[in-house]
N, C-alpha and C. Protein backbone atom coordinates (compact mmCIF):
# COMPACT_ATOMS: atom_id res chain seq x y z
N UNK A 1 -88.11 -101.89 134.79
CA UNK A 1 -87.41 -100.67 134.45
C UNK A 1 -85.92 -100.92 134.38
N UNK A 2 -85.50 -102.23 135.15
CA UNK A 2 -84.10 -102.16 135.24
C UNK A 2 -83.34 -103.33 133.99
N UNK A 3 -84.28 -103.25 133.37
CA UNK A 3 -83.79 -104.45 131.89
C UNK A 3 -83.80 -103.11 131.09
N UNK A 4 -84.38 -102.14 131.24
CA UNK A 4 -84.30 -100.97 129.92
C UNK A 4 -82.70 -100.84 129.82
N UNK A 5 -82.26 -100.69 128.76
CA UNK A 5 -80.87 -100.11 128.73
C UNK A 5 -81.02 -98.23 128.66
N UNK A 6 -79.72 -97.73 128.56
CA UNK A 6 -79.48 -96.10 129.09
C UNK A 6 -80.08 -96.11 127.51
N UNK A 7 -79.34 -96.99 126.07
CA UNK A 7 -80.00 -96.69 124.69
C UNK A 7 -81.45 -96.41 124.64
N UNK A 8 -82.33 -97.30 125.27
CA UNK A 8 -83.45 -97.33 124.94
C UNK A 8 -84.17 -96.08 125.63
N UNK A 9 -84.15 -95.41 126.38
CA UNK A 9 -84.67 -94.71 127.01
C UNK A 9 -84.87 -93.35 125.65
N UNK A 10 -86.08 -92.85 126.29
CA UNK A 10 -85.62 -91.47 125.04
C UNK A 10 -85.40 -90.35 125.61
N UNK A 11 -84.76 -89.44 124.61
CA UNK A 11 -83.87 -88.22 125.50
C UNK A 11 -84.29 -87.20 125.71
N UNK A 12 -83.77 -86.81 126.89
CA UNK A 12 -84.58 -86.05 127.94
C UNK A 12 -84.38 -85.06 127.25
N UNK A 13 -86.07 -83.61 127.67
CA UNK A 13 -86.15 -82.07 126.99
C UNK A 13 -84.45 -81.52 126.85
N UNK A 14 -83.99 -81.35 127.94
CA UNK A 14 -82.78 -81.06 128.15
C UNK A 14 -81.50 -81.63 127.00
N UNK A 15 -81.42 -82.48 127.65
CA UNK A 15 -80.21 -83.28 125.92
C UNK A 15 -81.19 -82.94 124.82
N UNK A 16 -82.40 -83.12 124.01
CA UNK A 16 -82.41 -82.81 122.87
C UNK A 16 -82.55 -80.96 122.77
N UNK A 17 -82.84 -80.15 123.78
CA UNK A 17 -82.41 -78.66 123.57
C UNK A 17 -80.34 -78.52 123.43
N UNK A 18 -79.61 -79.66 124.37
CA UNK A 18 -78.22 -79.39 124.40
C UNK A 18 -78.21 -79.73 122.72
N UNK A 19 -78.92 -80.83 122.42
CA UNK A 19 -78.47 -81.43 120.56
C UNK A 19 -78.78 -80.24 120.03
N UNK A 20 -79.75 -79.37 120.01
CA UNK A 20 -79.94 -78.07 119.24
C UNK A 20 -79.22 -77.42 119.23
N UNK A 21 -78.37 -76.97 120.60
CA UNK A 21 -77.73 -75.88 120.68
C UNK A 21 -76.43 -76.01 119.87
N UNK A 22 -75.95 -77.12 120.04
CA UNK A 22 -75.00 -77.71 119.27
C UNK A 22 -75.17 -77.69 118.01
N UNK A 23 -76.17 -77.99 117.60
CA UNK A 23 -76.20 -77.83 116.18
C UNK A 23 -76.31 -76.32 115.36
N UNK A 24 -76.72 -75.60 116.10
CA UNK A 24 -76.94 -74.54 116.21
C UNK A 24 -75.12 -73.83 115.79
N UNK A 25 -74.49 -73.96 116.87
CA UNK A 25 -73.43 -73.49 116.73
C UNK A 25 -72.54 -73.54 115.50
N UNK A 26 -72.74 -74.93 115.10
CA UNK A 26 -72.35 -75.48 114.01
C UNK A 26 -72.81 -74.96 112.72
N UNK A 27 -74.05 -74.08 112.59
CA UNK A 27 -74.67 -74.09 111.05
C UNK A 27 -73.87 -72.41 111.53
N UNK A 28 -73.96 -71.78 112.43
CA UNK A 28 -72.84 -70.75 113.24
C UNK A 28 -71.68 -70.88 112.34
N UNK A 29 -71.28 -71.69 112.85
CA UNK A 29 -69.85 -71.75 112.16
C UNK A 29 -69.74 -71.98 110.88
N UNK A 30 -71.09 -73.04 110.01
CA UNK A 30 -70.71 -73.02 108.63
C UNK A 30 -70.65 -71.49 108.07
N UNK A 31 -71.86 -70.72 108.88
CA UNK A 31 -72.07 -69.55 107.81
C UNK A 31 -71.28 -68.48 108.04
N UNK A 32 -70.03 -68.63 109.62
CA UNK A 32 -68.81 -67.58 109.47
C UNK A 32 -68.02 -68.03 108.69
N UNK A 33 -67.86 -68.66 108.02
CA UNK A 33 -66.39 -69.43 106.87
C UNK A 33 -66.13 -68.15 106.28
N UNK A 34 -65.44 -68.13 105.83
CA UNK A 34 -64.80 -67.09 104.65
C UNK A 34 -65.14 -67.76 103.24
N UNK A 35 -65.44 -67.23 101.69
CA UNK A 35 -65.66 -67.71 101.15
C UNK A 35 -64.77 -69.00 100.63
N UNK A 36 -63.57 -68.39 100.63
CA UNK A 36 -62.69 -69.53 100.18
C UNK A 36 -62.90 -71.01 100.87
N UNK A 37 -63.30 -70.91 102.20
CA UNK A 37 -63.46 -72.42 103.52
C UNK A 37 -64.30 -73.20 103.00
N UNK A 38 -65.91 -72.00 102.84
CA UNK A 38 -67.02 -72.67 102.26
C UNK A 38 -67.09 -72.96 101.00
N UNK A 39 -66.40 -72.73 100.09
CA UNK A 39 -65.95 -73.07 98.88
C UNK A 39 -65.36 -75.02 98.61
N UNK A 40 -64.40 -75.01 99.60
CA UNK A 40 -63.89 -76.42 100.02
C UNK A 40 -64.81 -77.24 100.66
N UNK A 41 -65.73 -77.15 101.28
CA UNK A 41 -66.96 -78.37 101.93
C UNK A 41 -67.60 -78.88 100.69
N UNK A 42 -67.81 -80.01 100.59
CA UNK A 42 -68.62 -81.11 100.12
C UNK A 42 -69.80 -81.62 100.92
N UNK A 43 -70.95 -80.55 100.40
CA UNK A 43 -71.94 -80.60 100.92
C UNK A 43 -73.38 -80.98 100.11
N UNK A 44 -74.77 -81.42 100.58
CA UNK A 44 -75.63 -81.69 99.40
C UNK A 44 -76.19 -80.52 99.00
N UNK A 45 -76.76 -80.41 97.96
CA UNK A 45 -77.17 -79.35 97.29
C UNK A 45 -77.92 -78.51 98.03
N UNK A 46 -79.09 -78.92 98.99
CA UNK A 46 -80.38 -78.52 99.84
C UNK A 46 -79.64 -77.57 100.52
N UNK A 47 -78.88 -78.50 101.51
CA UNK A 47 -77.77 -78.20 102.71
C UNK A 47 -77.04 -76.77 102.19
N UNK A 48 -76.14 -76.70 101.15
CA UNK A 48 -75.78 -75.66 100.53
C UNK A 48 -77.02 -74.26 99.71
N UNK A 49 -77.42 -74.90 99.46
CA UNK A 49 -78.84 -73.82 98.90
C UNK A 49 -79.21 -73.05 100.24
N UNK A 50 -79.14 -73.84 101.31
CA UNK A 50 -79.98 -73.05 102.89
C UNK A 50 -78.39 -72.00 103.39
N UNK A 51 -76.97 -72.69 103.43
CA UNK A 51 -76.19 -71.87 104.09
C UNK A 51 -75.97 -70.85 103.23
N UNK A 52 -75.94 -70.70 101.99
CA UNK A 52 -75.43 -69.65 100.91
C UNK A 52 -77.05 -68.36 101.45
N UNK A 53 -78.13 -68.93 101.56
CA UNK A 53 -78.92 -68.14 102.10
C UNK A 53 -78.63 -67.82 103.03
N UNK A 54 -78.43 -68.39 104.00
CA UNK A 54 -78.10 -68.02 105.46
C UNK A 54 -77.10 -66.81 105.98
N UNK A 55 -76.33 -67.25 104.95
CA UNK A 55 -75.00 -66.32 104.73
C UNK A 55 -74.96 -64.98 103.84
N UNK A 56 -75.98 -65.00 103.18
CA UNK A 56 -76.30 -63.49 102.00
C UNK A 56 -77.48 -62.99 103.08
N UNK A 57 -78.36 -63.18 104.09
CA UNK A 57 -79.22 -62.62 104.81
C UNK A 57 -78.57 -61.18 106.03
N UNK A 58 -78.69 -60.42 105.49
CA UNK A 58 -78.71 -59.24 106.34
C UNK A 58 -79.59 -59.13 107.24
N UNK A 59 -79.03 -58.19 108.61
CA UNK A 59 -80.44 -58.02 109.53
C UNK A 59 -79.93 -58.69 110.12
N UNK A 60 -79.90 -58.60 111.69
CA UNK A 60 -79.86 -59.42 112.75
C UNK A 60 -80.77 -60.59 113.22
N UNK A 61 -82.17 -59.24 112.94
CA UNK A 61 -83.20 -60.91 113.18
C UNK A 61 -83.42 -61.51 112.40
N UNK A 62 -83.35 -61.13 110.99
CA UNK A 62 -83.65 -62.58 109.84
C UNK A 62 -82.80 -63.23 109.77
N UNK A 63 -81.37 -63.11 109.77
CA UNK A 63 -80.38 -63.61 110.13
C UNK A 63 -80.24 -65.00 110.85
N UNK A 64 -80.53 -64.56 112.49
CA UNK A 64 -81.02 -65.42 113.90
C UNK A 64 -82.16 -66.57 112.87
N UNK A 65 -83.34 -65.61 112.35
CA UNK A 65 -84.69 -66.87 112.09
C UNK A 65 -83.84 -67.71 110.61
N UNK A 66 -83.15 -67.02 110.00
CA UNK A 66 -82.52 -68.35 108.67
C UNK A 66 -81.47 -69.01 109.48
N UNK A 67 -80.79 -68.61 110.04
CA UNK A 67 -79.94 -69.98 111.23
C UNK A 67 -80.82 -70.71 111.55
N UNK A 68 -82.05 -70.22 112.72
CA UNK A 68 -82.81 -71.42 112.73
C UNK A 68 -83.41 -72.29 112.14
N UNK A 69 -83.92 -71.76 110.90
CA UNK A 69 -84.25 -73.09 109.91
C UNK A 69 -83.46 -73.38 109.37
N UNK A 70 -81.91 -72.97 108.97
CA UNK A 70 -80.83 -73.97 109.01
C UNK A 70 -80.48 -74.75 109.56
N UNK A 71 -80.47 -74.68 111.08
CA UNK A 71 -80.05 -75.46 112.19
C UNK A 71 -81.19 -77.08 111.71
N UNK A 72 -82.55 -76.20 111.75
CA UNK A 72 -83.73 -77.58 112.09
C UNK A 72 -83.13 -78.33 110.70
N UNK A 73 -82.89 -77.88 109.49
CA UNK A 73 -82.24 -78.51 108.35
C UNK A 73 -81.23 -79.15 108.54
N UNK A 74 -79.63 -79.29 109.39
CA UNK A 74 -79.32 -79.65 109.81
C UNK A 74 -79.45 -81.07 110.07
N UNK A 75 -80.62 -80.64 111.33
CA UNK A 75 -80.69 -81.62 112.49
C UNK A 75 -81.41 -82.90 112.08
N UNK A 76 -82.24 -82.57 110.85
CA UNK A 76 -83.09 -83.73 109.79
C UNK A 76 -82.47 -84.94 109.07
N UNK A 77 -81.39 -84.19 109.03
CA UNK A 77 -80.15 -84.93 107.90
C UNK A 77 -79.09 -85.42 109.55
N UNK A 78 -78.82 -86.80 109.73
CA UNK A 78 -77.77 -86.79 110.79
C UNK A 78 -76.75 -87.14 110.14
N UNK A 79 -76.60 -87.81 108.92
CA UNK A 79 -75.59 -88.40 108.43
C UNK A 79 -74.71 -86.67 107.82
N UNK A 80 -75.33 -86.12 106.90
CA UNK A 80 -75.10 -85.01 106.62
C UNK A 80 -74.51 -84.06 107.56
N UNK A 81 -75.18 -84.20 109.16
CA UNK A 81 -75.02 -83.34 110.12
C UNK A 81 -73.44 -84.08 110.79
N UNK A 82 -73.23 -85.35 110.73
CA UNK A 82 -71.96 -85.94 111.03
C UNK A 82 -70.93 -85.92 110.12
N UNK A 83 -71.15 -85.44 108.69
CA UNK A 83 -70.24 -85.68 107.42
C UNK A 83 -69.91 -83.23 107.57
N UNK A 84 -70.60 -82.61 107.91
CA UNK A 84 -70.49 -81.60 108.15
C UNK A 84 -69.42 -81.27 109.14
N UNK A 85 -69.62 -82.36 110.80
CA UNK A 85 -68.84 -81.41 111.50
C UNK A 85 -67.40 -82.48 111.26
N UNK A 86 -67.07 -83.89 111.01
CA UNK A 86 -65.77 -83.94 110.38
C UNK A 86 -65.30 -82.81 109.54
N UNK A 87 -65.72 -82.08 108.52
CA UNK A 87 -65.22 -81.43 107.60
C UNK A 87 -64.69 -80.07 108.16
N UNK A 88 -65.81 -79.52 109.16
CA UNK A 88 -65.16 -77.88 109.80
C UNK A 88 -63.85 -78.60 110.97
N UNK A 89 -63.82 -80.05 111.42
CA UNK A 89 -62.86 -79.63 112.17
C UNK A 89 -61.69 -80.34 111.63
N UNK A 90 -62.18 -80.83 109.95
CA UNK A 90 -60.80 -80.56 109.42
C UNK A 90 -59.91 -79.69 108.76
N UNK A 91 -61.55 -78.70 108.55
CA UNK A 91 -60.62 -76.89 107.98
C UNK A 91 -60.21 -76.11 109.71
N UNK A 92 -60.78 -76.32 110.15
CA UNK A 92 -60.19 -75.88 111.53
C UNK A 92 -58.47 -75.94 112.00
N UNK A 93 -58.09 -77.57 111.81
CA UNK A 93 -56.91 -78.57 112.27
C UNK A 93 -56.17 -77.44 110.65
N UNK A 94 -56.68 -77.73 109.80
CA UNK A 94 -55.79 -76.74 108.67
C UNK A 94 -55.67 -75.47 108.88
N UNK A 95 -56.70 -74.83 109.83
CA UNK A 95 -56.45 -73.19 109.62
C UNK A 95 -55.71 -73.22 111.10
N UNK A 96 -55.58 -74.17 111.75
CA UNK A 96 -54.63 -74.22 112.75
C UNK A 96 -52.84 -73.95 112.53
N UNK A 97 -52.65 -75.20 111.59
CA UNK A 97 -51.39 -75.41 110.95
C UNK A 97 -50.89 -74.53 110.53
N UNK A 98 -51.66 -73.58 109.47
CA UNK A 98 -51.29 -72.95 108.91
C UNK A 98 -51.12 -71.18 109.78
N UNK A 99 -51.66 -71.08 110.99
CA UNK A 99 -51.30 -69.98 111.82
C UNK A 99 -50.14 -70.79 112.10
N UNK A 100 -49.79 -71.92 112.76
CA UNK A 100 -48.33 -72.14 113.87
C UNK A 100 -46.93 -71.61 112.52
N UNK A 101 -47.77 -72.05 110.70
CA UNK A 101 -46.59 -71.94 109.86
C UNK A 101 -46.38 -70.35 109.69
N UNK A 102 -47.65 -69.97 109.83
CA UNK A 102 -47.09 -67.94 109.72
C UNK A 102 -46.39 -67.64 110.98
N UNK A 103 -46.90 -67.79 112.43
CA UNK A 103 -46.14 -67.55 113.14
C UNK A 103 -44.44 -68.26 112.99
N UNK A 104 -43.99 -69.48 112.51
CA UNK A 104 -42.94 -69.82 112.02
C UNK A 104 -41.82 -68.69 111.17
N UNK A 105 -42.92 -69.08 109.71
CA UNK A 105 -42.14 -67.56 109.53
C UNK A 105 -41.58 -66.15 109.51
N UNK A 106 -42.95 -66.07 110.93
CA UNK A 106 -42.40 -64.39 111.36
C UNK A 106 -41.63 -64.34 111.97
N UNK A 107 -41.40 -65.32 113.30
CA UNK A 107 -39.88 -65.36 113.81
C UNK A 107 -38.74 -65.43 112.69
N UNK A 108 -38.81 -66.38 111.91
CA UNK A 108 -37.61 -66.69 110.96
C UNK A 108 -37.40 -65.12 110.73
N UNK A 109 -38.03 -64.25 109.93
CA UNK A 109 -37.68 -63.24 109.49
C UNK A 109 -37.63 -62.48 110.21
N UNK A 110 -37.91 -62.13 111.64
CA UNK A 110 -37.32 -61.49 112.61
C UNK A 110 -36.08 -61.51 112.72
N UNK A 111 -35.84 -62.84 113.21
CA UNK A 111 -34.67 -63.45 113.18
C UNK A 111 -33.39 -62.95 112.04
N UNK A 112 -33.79 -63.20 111.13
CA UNK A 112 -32.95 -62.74 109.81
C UNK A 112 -32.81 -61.34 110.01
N UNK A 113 -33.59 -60.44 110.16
CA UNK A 113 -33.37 -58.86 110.22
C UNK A 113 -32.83 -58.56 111.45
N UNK A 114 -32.70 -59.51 112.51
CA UNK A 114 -31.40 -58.69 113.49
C UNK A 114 -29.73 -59.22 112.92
N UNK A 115 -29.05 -58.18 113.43
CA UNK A 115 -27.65 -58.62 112.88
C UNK A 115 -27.03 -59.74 113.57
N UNK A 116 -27.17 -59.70 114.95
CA UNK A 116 -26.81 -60.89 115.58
C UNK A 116 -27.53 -62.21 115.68
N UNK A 117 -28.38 -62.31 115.13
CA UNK A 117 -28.98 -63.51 114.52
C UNK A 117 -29.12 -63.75 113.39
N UNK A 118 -28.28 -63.41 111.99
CA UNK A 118 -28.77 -63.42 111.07
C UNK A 118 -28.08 -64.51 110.57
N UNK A 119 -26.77 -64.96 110.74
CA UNK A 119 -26.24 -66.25 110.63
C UNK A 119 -26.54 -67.56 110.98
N UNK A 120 -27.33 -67.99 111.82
CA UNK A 120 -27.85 -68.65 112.70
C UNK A 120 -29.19 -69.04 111.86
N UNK A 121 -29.90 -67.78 111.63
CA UNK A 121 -31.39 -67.84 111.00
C UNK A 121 -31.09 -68.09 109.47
N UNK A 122 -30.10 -67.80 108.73
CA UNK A 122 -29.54 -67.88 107.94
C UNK A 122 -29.52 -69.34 107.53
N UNK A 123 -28.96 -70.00 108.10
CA UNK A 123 -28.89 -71.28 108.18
C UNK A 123 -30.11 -72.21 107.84
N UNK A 124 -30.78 -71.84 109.43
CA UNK A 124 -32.23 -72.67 109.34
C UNK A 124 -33.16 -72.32 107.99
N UNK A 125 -33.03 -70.98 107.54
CA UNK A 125 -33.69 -70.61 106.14
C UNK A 125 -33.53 -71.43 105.42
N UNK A 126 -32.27 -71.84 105.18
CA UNK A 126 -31.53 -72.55 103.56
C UNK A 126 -32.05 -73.81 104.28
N UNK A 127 -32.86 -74.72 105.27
CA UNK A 127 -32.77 -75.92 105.71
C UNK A 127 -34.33 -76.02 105.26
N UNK A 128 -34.74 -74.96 105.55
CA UNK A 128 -36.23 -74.86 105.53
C UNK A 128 -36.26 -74.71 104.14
N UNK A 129 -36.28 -73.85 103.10
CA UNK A 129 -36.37 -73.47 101.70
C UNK A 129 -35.21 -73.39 100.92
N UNK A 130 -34.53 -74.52 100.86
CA UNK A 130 -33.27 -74.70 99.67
C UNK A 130 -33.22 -74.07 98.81
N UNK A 131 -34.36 -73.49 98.16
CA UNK A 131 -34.15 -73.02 96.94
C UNK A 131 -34.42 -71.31 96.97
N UNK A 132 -34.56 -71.48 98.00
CA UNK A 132 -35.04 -69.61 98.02
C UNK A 132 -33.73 -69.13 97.15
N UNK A 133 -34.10 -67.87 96.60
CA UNK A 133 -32.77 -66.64 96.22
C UNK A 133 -32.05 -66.50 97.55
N UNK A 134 -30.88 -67.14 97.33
CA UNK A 134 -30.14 -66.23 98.72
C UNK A 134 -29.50 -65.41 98.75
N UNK A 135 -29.17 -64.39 97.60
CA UNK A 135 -28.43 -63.76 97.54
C UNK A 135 -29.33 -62.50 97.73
N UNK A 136 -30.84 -62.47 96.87
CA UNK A 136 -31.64 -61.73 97.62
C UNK A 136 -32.26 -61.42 98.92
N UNK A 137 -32.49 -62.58 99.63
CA UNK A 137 -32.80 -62.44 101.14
C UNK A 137 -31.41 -61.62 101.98
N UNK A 138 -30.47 -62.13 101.57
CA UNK A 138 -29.26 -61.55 102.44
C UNK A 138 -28.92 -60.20 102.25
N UNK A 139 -29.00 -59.51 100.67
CA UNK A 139 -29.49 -58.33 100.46
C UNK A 139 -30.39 -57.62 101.15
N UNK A 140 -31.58 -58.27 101.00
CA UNK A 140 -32.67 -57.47 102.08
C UNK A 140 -32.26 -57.69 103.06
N UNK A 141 -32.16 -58.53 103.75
CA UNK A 141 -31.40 -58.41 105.37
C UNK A 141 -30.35 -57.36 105.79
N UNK A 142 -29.62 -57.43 104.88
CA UNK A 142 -28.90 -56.35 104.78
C UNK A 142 -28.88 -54.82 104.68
N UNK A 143 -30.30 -55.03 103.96
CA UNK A 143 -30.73 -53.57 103.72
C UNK A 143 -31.70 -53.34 105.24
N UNK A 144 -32.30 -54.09 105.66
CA UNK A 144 -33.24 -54.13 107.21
C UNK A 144 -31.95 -53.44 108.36
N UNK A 145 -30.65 -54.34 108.23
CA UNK A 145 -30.08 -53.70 108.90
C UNK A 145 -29.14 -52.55 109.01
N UNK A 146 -29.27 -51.90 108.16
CA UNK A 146 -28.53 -50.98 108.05
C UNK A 146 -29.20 -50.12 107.84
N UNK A 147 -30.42 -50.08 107.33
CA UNK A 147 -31.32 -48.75 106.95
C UNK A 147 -32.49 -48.76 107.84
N UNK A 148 -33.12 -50.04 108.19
CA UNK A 148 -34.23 -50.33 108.84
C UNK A 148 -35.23 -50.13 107.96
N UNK A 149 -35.26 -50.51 106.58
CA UNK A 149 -36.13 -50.79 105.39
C UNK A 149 -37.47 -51.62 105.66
N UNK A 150 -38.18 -51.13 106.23
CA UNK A 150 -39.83 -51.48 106.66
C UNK A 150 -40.63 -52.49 104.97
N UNK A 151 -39.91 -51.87 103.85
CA UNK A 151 -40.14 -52.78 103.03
C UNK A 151 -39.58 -53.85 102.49
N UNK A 152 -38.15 -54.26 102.72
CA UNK A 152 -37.71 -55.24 102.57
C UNK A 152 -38.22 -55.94 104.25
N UNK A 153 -38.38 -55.47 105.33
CA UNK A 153 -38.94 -56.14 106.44
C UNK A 153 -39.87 -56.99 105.90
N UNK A 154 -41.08 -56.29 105.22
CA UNK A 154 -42.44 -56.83 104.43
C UNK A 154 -41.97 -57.75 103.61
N UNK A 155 -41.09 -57.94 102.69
CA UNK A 155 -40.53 -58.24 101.33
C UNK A 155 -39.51 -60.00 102.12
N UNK A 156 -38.94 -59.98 102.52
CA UNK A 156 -38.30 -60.87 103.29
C UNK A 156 -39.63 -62.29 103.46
N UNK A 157 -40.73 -61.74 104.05
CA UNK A 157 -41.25 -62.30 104.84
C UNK A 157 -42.66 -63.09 103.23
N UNK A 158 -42.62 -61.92 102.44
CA UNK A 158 -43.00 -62.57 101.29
C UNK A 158 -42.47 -63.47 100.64
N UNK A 159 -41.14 -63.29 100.57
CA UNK A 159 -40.42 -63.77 99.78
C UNK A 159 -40.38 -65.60 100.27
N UNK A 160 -40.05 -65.39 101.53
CA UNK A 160 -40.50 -66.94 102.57
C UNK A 160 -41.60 -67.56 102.19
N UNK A 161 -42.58 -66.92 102.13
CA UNK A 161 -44.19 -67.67 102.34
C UNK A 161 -44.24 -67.86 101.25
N UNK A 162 -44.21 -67.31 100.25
CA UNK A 162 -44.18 -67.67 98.68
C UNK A 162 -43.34 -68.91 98.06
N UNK A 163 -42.00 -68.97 99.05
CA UNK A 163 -41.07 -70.23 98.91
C UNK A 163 -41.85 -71.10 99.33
N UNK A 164 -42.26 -71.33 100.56
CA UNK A 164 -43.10 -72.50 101.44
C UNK A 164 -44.42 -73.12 100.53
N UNK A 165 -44.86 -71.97 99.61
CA UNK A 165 -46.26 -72.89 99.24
C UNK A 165 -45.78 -73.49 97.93
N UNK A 166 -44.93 -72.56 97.71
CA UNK A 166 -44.45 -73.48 96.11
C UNK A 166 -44.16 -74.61 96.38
């Protein structure tokens, strides 16, 4: 018994119910994507034919029973099942980034709409987006502070995010 290696042994009820559950979570998570997420995976046809079902199924319990034969679909395919969860936790690491960059620019434009920071934020703007209109942002800033314009507030903060993806 003591020449067996830990590989050779086969895995206990327990670890292959933990491998389910896991996998489980995962066909979970393919089928909360938003369309646009699941749009971006590079997946095989089968694999995609079962989550697009999975995901148009109404009902709680048919729902639960097409996860599960998603999941066991899944769990058939390992290469597939390893080329799957690289991919959610690289839209993950992206839908990460891209909250720390909105929260970025909501301070910035906070920032810009108080008067005593608007020079300062002013600055870091033109460092961050060279090319923005500045004569419009400072306008709207201007108009935030003096009127408290709830739509140039909105408008500011467009005007940023729209610079950033261009």
């Amino acid at each position: 018994m003591d020449d067996l290696g830990q590989e050779d042994l086969p895995l206990s009820r327990t670890k292959k119910k933990q491998q389910a559950q896991q996998v489980g979570q995962l066909a979970e998570q393919l089928v909360g994507l938003t369309d646009n997420q699941f749009s971006k995976l590079k997946l095989p046809d089968e694999i995609i034919r079962e989550a697009v079902l999975a995901r148009s199924t109404t009902g709680r319990s048919s729902q639960r029973r097409q996860l599960k034969h998603f999941s066991a679909l899944l769990r058939k395919s390992e290469e597939a099942l390893e080329n799957l969860q690289g991919q959610l936790e690289n839209l993950d690491q992206v839908s990460r980034s891209e909250k720390k960059q909105f929260h970025q620019l909501e301070k910035l434009r906070d920032q810009l709409c108080q008067k005593e920071n608007f020079d300062a934020a002013f600055s870091a703007m033109l460092e961050i987006t060279p090319r923005i209109d500045r004569k419009v942002i400072a306008r709207l800033a201007r108009s935030v502070h003096q009127h408290e314009d709830k739509r140039a507030y909105r408008e500011i903060f467009k005007r940023l995010r729209d610079e950033l993806e261009d």
